[in-house]
N, C-alpha and C. Protein backbone atom coordinates (compact mmCIF):
# COMPACT_ATOMS: atom_id res chain seq x y z
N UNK A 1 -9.35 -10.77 4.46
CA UNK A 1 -8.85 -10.43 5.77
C UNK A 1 -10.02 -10.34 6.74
N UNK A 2 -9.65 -10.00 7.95
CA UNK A 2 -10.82 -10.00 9.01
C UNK A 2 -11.54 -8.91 8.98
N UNK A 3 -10.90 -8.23 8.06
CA UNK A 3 -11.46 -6.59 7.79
C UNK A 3 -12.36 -6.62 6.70
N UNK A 4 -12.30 -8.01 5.65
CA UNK A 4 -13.21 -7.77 4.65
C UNK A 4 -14.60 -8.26 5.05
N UNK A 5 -16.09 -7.70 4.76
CA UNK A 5 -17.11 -8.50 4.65
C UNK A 5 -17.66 -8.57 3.53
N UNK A 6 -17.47 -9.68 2.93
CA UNK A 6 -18.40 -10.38 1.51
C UNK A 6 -19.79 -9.58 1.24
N UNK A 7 -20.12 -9.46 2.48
CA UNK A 7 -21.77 -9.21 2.57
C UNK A 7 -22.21 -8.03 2.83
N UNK A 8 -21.27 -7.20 3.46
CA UNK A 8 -21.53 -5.79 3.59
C UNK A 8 -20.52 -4.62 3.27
N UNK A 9 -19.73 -5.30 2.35
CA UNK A 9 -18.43 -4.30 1.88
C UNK A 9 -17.30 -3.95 2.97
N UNK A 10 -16.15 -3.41 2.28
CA UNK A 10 -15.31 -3.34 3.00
C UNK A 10 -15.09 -2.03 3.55
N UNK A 11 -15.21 -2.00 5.18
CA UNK A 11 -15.36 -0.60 5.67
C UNK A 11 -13.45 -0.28 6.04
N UNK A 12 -12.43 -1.18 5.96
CA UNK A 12 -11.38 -0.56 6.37
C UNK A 12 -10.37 -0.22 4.83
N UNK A 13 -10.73 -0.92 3.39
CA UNK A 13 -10.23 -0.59 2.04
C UNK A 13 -9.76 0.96 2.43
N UNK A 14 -10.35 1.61 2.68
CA UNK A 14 -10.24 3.26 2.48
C UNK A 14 -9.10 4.09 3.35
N UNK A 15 -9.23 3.12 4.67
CA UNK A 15 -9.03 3.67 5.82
C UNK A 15 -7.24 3.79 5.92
N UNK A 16 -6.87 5.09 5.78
CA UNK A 16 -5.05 4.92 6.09
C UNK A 16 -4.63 5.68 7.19
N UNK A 17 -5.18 5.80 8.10
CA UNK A 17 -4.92 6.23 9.58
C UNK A 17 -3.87 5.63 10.08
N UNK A 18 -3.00 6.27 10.48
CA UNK A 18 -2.25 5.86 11.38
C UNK A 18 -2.49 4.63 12.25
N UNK A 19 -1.71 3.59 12.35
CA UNK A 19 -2.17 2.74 13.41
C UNK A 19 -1.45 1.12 12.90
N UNK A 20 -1.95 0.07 13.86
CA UNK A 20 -1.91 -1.22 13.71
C UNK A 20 -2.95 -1.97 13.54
N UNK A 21 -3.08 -2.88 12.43
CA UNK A 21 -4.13 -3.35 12.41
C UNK A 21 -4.17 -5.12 12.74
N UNK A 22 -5.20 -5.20 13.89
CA UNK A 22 -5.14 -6.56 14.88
C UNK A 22 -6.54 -7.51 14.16
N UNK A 23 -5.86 -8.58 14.38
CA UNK A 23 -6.90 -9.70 14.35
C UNK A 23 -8.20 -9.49 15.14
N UNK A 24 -9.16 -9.78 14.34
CA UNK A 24 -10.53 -9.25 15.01
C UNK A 24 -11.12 -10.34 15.99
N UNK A 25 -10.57 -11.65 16.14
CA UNK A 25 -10.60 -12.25 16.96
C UNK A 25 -9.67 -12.31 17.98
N UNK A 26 -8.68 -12.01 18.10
CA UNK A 26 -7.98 -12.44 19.37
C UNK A 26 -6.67 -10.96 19.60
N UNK A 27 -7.00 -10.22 19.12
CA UNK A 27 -6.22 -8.61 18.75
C UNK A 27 -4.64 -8.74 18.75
N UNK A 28 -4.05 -10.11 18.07
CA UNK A 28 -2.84 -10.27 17.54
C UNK A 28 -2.81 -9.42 16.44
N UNK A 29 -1.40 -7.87 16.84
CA UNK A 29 -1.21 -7.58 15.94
C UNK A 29 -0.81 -8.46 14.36
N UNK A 30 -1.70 -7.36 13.43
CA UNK A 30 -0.85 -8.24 11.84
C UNK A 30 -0.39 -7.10 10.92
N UNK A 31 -0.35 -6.12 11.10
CA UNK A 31 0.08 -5.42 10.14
C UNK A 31 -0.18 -3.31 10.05
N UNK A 32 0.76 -3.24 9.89
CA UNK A 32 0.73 -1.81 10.11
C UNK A 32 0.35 -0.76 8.95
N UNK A 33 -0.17 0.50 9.65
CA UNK A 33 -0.43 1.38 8.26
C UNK A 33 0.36 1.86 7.45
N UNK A 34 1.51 1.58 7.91
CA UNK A 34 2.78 2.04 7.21
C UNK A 34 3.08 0.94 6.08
N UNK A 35 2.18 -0.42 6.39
CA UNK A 35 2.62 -1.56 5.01
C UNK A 35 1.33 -1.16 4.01
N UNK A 36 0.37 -0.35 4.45
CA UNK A 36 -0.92 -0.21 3.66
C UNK A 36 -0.33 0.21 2.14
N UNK A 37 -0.74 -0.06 1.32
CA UNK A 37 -0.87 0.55 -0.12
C UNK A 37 -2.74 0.26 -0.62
N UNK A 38 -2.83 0.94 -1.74
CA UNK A 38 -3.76 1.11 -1.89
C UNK A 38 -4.16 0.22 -3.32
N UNK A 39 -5.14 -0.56 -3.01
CA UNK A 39 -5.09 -1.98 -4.18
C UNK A 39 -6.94 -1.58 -5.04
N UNK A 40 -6.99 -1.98 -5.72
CA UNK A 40 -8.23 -2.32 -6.48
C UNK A 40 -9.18 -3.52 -6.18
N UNK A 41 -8.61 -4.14 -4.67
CA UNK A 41 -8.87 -4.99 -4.65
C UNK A 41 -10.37 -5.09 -3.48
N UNK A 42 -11.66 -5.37 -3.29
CA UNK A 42 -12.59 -5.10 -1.82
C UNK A 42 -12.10 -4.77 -0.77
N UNK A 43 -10.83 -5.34 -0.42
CA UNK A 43 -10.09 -5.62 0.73
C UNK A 43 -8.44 -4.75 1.17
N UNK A 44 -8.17 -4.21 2.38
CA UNK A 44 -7.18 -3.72 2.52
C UNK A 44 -6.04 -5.02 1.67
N UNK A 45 -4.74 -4.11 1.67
CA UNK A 45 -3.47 -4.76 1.33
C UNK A 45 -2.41 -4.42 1.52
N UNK A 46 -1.30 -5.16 2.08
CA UNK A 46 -0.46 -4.93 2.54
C UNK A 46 1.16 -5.26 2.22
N UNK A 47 2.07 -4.94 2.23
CA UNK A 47 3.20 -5.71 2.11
C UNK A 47 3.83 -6.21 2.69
N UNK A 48 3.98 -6.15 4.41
CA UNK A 48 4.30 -6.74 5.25
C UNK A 48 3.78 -7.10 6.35
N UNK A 49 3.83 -7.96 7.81
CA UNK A 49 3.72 -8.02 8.63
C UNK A 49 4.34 -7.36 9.65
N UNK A 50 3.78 -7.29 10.93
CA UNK A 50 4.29 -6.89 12.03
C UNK A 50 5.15 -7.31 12.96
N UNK A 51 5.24 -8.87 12.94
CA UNK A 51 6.03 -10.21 13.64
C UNK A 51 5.85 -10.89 12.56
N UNK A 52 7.12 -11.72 12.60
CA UNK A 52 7.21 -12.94 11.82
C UNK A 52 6.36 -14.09 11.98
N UNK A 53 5.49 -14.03 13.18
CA UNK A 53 4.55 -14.82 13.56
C UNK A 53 3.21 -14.18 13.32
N UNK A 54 2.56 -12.75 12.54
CA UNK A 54 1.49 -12.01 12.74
C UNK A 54 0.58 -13.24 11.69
N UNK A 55 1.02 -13.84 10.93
CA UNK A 55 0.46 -14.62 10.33
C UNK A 55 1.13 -16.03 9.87
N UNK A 56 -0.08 -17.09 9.58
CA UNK A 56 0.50 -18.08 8.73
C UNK A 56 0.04 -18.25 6.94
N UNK A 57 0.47 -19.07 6.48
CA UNK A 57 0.23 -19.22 5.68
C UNK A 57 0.09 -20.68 4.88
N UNK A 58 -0.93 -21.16 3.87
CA UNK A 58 -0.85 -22.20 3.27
C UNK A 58 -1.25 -22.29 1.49
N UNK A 59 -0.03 -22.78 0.93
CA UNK A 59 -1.01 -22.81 -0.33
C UNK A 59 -2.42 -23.23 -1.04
N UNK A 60 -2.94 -22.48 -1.03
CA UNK A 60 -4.63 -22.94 -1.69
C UNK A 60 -4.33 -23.63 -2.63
N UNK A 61 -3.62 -22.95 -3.76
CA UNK A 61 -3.61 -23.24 -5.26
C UNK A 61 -2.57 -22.34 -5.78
N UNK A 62 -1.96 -23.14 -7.03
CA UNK A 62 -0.92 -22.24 -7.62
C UNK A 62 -1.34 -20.67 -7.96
N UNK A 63 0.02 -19.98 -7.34
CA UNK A 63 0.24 -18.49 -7.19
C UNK A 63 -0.91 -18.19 -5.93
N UNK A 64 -1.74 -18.49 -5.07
CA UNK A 64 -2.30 -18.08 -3.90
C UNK A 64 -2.24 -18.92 -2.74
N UNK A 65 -2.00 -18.10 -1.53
CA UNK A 65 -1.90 -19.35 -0.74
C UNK A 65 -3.38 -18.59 0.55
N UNK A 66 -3.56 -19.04 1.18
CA UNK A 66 -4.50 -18.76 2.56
C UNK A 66 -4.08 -18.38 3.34
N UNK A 67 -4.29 -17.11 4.05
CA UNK A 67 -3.78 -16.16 4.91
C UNK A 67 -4.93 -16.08 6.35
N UNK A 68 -3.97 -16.80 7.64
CA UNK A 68 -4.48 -16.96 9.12
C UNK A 68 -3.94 -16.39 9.91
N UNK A 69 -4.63 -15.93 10.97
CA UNK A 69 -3.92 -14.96 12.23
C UNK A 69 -2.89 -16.20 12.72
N UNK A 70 -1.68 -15.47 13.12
CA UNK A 70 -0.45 -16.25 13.61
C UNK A 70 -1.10 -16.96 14.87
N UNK A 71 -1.81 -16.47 15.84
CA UNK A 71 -1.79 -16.93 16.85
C UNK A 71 -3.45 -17.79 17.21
N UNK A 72 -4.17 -17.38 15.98
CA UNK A 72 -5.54 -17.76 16.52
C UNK A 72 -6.37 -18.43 15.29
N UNK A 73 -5.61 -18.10 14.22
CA UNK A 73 -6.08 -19.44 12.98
C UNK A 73 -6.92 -18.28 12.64
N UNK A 74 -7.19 -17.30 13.21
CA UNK A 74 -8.54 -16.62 12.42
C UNK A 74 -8.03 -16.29 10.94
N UNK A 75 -9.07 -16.96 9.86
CA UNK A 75 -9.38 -16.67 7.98
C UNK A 75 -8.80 -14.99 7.90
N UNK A 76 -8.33 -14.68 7.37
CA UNK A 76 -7.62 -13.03 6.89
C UNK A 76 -8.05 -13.20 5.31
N UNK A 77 -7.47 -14.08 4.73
CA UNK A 77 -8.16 -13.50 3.19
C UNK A 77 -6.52 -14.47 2.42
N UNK A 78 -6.06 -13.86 1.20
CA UNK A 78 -5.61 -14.91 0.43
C UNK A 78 -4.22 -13.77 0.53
N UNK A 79 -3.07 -14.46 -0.21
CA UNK A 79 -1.96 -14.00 -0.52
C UNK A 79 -1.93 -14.12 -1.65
N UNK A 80 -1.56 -13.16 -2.86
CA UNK A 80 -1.49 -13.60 -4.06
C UNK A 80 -0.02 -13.31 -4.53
N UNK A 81 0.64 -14.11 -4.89
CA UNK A 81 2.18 -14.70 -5.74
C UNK A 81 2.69 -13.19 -6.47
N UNK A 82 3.28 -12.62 -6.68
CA UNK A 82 3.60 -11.24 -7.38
C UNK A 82 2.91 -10.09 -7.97
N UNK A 83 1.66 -9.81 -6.91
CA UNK A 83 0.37 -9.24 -6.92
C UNK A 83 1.23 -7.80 -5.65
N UNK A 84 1.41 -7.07 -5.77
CA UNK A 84 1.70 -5.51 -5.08
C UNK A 84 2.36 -4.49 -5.83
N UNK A 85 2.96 -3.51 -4.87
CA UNK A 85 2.87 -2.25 -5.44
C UNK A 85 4.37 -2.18 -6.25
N UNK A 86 4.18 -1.68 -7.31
CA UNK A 86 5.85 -1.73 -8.38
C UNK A 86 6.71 -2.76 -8.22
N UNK A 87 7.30 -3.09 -6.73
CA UNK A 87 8.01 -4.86 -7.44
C UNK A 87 7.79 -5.76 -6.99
N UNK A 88 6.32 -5.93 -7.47
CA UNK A 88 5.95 -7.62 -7.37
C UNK A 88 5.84 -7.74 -5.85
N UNK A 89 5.69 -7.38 -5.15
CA UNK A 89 5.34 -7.26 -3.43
C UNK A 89 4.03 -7.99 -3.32
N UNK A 90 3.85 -9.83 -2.89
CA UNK A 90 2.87 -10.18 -2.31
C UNK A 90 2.30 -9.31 -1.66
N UNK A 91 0.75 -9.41 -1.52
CA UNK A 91 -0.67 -8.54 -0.96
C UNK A 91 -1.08 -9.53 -0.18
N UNK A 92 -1.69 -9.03 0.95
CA UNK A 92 -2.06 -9.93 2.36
C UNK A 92 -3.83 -9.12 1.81
């Protein structure tokens, strides 16, 4: 996601504040704290979007696909195929 950095860790994983969380390029909402769950994963995760447009999506490779801001193409991070919290709830 736009929240993860490879290179300097992930400063929003932790973070469950109240709020919406926007594309760091162009501040299209994508997802709220209310979809937050808490993953094992570097990176926040989520179960839903905010608009049906907060993101797109494309398959990378079987069971993951590539996760882009709806409105600005900005990289977010991967979707993984029956990866969330108790039933199988894709993770953004």
């Amino acid at each position: 996601m736009s929240f993860c950095s490879f290179f300097g860790g992930e400063v929003f994983k932790d973070h469950f504040k109240p709020g919406i969380y926007v594309c760091s390029k162009c501040d299209h909402e994508l997802f709220s704290s209310r979809s937050k769950y808490e993953h094992s994963s570097p990176w926040p995760a989520f179960t839903e979007t905010i608009h049906e447009n907060s993101v797109s999506k494309f398959k990378e490779r079987p069971g993951a696909y590539k996760v882009k801001c709806g409105k600005c193409g900005n990289g977010l991070g991967h979707e993984f195929v029956n990866d969330g919290p108790a039933k199988g709830v894709s993770r953004f």
